[in-house]
PDB file of N, CA and C in Angstrom:
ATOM      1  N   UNK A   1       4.902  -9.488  -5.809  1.00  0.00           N
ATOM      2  CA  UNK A   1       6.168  -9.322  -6.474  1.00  0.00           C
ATOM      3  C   UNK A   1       6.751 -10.710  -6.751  1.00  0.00           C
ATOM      4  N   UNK A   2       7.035 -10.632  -7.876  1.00  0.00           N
ATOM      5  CA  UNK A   2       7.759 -12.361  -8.490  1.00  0.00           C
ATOM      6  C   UNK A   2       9.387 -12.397  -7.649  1.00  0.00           C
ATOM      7  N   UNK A   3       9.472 -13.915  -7.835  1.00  0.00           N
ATOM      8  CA  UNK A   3      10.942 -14.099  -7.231  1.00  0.00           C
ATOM      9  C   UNK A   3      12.000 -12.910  -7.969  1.00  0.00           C
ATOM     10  N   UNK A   4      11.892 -13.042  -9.504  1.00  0.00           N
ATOM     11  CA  UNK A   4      12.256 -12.515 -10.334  1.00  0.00           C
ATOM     12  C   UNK A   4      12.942 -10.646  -9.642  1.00  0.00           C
ATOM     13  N   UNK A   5      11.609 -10.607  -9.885  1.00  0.00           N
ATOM     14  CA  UNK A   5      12.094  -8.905  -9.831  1.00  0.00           C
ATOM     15  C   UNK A   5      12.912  -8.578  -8.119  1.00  0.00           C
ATOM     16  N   UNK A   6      11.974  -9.404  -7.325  1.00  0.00           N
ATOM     17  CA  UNK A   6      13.040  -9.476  -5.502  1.00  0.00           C
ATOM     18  C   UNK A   6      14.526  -9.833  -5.640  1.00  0.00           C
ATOM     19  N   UNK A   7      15.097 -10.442  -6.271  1.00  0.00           N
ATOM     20  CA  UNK A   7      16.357 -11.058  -6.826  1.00  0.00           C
ATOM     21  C   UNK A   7      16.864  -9.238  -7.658  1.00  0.00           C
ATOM     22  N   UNK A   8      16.502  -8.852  -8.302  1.00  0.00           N
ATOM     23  CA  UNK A   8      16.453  -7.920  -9.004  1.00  0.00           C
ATOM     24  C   UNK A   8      17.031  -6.593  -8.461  1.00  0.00           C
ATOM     25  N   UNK A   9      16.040  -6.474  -7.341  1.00  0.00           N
ATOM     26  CA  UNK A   9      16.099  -5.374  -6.152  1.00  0.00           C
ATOM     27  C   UNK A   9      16.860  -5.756  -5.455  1.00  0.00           C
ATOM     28  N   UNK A  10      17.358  -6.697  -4.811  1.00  0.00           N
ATOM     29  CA  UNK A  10      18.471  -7.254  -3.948  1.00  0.00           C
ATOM     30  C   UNK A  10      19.413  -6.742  -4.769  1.00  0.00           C
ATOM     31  N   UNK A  11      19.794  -7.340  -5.948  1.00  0.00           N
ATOM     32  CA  UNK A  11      21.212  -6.933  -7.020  1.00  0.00           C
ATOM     33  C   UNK A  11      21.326  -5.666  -6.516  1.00  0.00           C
ATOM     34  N   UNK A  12      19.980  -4.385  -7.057  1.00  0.00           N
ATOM     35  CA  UNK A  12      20.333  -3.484  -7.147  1.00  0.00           C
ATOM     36  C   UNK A  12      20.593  -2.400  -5.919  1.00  0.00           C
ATOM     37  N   UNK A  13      20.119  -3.206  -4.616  1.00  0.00           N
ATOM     38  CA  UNK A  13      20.238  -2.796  -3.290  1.00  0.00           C
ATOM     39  C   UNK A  13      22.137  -2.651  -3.451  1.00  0.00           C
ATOM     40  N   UNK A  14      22.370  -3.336  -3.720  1.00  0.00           N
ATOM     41  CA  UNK A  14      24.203  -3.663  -3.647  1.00  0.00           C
ATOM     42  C   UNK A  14      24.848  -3.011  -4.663  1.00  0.00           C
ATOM     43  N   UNK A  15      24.050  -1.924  -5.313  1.00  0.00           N
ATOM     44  CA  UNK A  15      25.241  -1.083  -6.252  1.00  0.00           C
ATOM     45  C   UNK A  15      25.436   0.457  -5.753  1.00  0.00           C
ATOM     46  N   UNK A  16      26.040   0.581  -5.935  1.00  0.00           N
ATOM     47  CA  UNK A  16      26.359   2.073  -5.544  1.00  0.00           C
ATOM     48  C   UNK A  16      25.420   3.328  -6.201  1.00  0.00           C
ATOM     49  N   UNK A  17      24.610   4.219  -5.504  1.00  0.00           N
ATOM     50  CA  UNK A  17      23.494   5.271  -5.207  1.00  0.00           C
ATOM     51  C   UNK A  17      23.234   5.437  -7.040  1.00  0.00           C
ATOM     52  N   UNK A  18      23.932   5.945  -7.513  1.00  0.00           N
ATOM     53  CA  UNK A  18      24.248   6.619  -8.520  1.00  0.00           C
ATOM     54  C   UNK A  18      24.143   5.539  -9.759  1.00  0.00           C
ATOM     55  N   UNK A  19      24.464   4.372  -9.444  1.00  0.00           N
ATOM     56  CA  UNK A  19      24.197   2.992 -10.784  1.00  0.00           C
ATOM     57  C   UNK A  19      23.203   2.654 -10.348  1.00  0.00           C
ATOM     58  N   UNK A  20      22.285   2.529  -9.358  1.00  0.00           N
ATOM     59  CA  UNK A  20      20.796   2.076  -8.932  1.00  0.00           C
ATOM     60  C   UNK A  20      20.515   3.093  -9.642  1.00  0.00           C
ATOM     61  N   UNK A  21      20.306   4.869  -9.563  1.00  0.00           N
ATOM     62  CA  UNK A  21      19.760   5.061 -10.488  1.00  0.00           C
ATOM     63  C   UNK A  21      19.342   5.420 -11.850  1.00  0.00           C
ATOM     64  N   UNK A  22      20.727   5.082 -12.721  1.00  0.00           N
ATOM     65  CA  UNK A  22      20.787   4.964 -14.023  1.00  0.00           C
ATOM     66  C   UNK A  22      20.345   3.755 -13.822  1.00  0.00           C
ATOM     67  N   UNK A  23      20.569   2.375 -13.488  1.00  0.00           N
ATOM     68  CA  UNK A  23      19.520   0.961 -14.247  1.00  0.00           C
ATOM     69  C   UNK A  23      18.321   1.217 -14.074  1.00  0.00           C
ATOM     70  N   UNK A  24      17.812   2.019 -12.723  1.00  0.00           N
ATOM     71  CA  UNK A  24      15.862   1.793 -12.709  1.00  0.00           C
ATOM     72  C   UNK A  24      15.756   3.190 -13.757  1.00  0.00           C
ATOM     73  N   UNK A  25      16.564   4.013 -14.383  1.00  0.00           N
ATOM     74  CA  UNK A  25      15.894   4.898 -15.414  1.00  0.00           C
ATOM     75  C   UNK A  25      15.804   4.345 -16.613  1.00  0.00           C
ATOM     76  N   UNK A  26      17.211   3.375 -16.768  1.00  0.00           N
ATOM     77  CA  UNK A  26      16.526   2.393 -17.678  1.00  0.00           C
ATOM     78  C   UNK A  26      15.648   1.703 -18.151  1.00  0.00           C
ATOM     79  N   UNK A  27      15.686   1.219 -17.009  1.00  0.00           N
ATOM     80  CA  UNK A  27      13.894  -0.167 -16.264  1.00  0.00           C
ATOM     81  C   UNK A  27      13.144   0.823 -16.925  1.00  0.00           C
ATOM     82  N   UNK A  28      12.678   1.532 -16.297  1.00  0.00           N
ATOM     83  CA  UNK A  28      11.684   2.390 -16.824  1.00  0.00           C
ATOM     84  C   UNK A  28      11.405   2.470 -18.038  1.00  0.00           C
ATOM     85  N   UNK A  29      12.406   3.183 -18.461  1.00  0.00           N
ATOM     86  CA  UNK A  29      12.068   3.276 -19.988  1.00  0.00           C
ATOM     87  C   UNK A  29      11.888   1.693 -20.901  1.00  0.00           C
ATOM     88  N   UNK A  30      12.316   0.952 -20.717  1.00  0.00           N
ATOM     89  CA  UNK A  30      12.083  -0.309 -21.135  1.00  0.00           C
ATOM     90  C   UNK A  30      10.257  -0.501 -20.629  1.00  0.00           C
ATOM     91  N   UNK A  31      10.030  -0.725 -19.484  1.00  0.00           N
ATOM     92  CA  UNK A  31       8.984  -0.966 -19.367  1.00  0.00           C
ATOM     93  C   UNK A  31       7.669  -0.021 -19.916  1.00  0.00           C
ATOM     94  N   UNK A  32       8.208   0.742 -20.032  1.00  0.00           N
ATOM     95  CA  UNK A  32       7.280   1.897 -20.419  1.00  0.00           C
ATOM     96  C   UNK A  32       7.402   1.849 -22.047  1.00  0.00           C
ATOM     97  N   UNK A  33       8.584   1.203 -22.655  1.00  0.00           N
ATOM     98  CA  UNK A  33       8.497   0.339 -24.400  1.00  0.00           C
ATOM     99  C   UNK A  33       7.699  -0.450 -24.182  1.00  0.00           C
ATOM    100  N   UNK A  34       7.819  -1.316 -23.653  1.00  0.00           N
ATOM    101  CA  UNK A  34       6.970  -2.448 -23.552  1.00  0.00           C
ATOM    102  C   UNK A  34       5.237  -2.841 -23.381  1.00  0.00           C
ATOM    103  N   UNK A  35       5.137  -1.612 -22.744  1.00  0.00           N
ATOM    104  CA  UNK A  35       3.579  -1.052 -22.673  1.00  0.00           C
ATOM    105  C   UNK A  35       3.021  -1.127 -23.683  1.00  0.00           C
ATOM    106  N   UNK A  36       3.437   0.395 -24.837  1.00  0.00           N
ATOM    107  CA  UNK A  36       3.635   1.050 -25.606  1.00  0.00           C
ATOM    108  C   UNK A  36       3.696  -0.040 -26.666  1.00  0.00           C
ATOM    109  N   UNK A  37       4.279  -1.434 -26.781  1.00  0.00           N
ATOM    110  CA  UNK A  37       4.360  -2.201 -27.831  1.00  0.00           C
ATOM    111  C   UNK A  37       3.460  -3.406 -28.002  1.00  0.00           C
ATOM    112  N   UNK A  38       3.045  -3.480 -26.391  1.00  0.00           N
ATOM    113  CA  UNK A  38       1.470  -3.968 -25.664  1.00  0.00           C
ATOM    114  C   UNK A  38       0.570  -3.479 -26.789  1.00  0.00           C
ATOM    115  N   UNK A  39       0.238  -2.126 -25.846  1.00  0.00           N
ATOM    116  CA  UNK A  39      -0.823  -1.068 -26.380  1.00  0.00           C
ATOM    117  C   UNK A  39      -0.788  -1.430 -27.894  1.00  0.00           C
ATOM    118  N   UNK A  40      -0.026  -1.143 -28.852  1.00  0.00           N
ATOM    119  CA  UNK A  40      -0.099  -1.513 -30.123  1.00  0.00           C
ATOM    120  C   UNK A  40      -0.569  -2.480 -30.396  1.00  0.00           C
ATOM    121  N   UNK A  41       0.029  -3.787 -30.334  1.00  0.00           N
ATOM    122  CA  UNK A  41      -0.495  -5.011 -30.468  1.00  0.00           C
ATOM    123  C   UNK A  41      -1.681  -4.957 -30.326  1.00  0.00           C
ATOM    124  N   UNK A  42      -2.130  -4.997 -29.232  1.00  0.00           N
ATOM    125  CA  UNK A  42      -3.923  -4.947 -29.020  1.00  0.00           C
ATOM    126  C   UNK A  42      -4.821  -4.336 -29.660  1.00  0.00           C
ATOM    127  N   UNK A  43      -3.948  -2.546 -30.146  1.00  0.00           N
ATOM    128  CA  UNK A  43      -4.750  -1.893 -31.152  1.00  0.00           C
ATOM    129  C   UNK A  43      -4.849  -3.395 -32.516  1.00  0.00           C
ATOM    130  N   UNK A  44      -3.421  -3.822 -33.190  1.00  0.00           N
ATOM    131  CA  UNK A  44      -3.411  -4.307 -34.564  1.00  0.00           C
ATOM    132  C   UNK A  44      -4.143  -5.425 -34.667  1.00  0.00           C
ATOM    133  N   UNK A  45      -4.037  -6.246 -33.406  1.00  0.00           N
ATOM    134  CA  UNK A  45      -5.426  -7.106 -33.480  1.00  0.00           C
ATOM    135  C   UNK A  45      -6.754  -7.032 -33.288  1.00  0.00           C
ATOM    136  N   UNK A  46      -7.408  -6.019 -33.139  1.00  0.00           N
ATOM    137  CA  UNK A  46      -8.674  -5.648 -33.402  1.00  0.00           C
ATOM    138  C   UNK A  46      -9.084  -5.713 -34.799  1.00  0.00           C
ATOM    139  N   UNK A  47     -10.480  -5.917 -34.420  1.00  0.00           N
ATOM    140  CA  UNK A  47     -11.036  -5.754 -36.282  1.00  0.00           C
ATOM    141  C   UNK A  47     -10.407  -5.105 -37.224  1.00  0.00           C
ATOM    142  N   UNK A  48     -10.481  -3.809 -36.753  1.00  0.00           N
ATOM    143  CA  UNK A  48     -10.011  -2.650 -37.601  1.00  0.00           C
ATOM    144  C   UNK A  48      -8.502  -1.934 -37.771  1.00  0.00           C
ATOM    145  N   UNK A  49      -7.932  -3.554 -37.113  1.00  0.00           N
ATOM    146  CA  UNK A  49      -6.272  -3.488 -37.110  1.00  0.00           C
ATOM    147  C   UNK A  49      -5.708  -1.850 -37.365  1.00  0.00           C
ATOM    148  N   UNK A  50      -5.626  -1.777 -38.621  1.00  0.00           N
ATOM    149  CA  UNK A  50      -5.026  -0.689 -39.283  1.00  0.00           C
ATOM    150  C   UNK A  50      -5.307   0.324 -38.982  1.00  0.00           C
ATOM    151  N   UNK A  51      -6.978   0.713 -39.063  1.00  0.00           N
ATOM    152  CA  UNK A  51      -7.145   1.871 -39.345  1.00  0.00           C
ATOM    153  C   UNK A  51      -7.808   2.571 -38.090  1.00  0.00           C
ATOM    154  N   UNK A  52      -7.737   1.737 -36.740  1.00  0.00           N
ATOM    155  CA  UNK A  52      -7.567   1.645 -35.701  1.00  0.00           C
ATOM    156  C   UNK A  52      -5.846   2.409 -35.021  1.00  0.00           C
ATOM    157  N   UNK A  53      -5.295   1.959 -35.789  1.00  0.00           N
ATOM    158  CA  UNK A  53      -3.798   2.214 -35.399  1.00  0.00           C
ATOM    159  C   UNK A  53      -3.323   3.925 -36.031  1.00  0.00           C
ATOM    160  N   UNK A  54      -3.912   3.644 -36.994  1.00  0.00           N
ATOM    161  CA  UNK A  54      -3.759   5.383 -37.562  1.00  0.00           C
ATOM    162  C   UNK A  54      -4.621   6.307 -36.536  1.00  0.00           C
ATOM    163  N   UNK A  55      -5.683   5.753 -36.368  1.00  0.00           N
ATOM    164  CA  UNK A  55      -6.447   6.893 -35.393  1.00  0.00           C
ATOM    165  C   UNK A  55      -5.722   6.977 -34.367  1.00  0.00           C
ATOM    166  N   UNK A  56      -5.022   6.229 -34.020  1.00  0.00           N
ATOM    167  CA  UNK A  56      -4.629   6.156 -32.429  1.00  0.00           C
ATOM    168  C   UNK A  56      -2.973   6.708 -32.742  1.00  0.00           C
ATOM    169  N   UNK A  57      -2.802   6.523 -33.942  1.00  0.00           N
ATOM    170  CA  UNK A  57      -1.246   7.379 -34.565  1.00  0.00           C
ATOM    171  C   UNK A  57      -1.371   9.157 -34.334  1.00  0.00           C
ATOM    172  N   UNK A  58      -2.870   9.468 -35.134  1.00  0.00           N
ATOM    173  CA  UNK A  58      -3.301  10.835 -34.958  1.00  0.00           C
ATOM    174  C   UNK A  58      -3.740  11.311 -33.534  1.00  0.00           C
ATOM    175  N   UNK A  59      -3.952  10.544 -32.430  1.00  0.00           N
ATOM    176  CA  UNK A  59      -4.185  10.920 -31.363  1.00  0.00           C
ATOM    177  C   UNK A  59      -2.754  11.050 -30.557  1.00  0.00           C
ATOM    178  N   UNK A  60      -2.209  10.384 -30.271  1.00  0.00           N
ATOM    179  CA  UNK A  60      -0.991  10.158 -30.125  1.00  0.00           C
ATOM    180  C   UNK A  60       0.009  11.909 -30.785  1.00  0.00           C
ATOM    181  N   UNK A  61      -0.177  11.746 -31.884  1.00  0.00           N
ATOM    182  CA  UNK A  61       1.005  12.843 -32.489  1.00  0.00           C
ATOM    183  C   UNK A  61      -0.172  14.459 -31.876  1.00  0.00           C
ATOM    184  N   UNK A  62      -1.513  14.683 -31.566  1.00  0.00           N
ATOM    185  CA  UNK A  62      -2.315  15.842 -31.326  1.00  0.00           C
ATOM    186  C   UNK A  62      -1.838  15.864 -29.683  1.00  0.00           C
ATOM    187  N   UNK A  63      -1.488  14.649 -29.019  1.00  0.00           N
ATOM    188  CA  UNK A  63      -1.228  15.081 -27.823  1.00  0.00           C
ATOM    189  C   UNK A  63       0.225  15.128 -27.531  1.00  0.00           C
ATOM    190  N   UNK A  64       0.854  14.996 -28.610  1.00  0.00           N
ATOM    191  CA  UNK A  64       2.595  15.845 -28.692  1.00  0.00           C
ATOM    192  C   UNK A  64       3.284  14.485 -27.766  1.00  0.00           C
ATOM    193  N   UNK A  65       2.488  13.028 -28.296  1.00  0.00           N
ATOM    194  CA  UNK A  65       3.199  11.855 -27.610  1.00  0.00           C
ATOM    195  C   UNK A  65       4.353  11.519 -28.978  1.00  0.00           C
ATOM    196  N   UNK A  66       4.410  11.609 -29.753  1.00  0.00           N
ATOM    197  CA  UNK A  66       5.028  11.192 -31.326  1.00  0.00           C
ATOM    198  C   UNK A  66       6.139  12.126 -31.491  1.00  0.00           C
ATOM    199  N   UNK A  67       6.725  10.905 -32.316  1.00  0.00           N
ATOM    200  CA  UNK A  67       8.440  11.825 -32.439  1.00  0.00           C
ATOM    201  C   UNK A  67       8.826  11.611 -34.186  1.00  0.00           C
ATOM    202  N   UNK A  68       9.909  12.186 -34.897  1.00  0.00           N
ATOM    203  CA  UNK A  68       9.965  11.683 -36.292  1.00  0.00           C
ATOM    204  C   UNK A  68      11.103  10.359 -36.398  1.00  0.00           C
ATOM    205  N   UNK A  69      10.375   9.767 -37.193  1.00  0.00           N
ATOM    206  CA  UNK A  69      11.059   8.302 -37.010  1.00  0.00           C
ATOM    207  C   UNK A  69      12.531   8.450 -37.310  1.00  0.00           C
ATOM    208  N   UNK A  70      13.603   7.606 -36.597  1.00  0.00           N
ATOM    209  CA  UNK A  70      14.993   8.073 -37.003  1.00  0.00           C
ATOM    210  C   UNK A  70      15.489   6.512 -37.696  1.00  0.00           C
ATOM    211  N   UNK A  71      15.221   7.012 -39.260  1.00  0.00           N
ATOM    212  CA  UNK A  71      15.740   5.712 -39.384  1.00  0.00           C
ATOM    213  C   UNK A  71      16.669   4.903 -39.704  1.00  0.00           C
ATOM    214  N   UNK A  72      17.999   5.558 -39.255  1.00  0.00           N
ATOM    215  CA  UNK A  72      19.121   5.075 -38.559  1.00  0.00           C
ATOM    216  C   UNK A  72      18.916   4.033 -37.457  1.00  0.00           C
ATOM    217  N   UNK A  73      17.608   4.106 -37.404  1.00  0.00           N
ATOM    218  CA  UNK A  73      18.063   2.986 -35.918  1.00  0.00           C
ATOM    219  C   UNK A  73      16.957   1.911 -36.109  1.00  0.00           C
ATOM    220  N   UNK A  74      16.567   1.875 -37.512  1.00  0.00           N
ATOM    221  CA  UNK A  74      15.694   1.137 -37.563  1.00  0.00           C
ATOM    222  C   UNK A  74      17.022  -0.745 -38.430  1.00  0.00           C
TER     223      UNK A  74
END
């Protein structure tokens, strides 16, 4: 564990039950973007960048991981 994240857990040792766990549901979901934007990357730099990324778009939406883009928030 990095200094980083021990500093982190200390903070969050010191908040009250209920704000520890809305920030680590946060954490989560951030880290679990971050994967997810990993995972991509690695697909788009492969040879087959693109068409690599569509297959893995169609796998993704067959296992009911995909949502419709809202693009309001783009």
């Amino acid at each position: 564990m990095t200094k980083a994240i021990e500093t982190a857990v200390k903070l969050l040792e010191s908040l009250p039950e209920t704000t520890q766990e809305s920030l680590v549901e946060e954490l989560r979901r951030l880290a679990l973007e971050a994967q997810d934007e990993a995972k991509w990357d690695a697909v788009l730099t492969k040879g087959n960048g693109l068409k690599a990324a569509a297959q893995q778009a169609r796998v993704d939406i067959a296992a009911g991981q995909a949502c419709d883009m809202d693009y309001e928030k783009l």
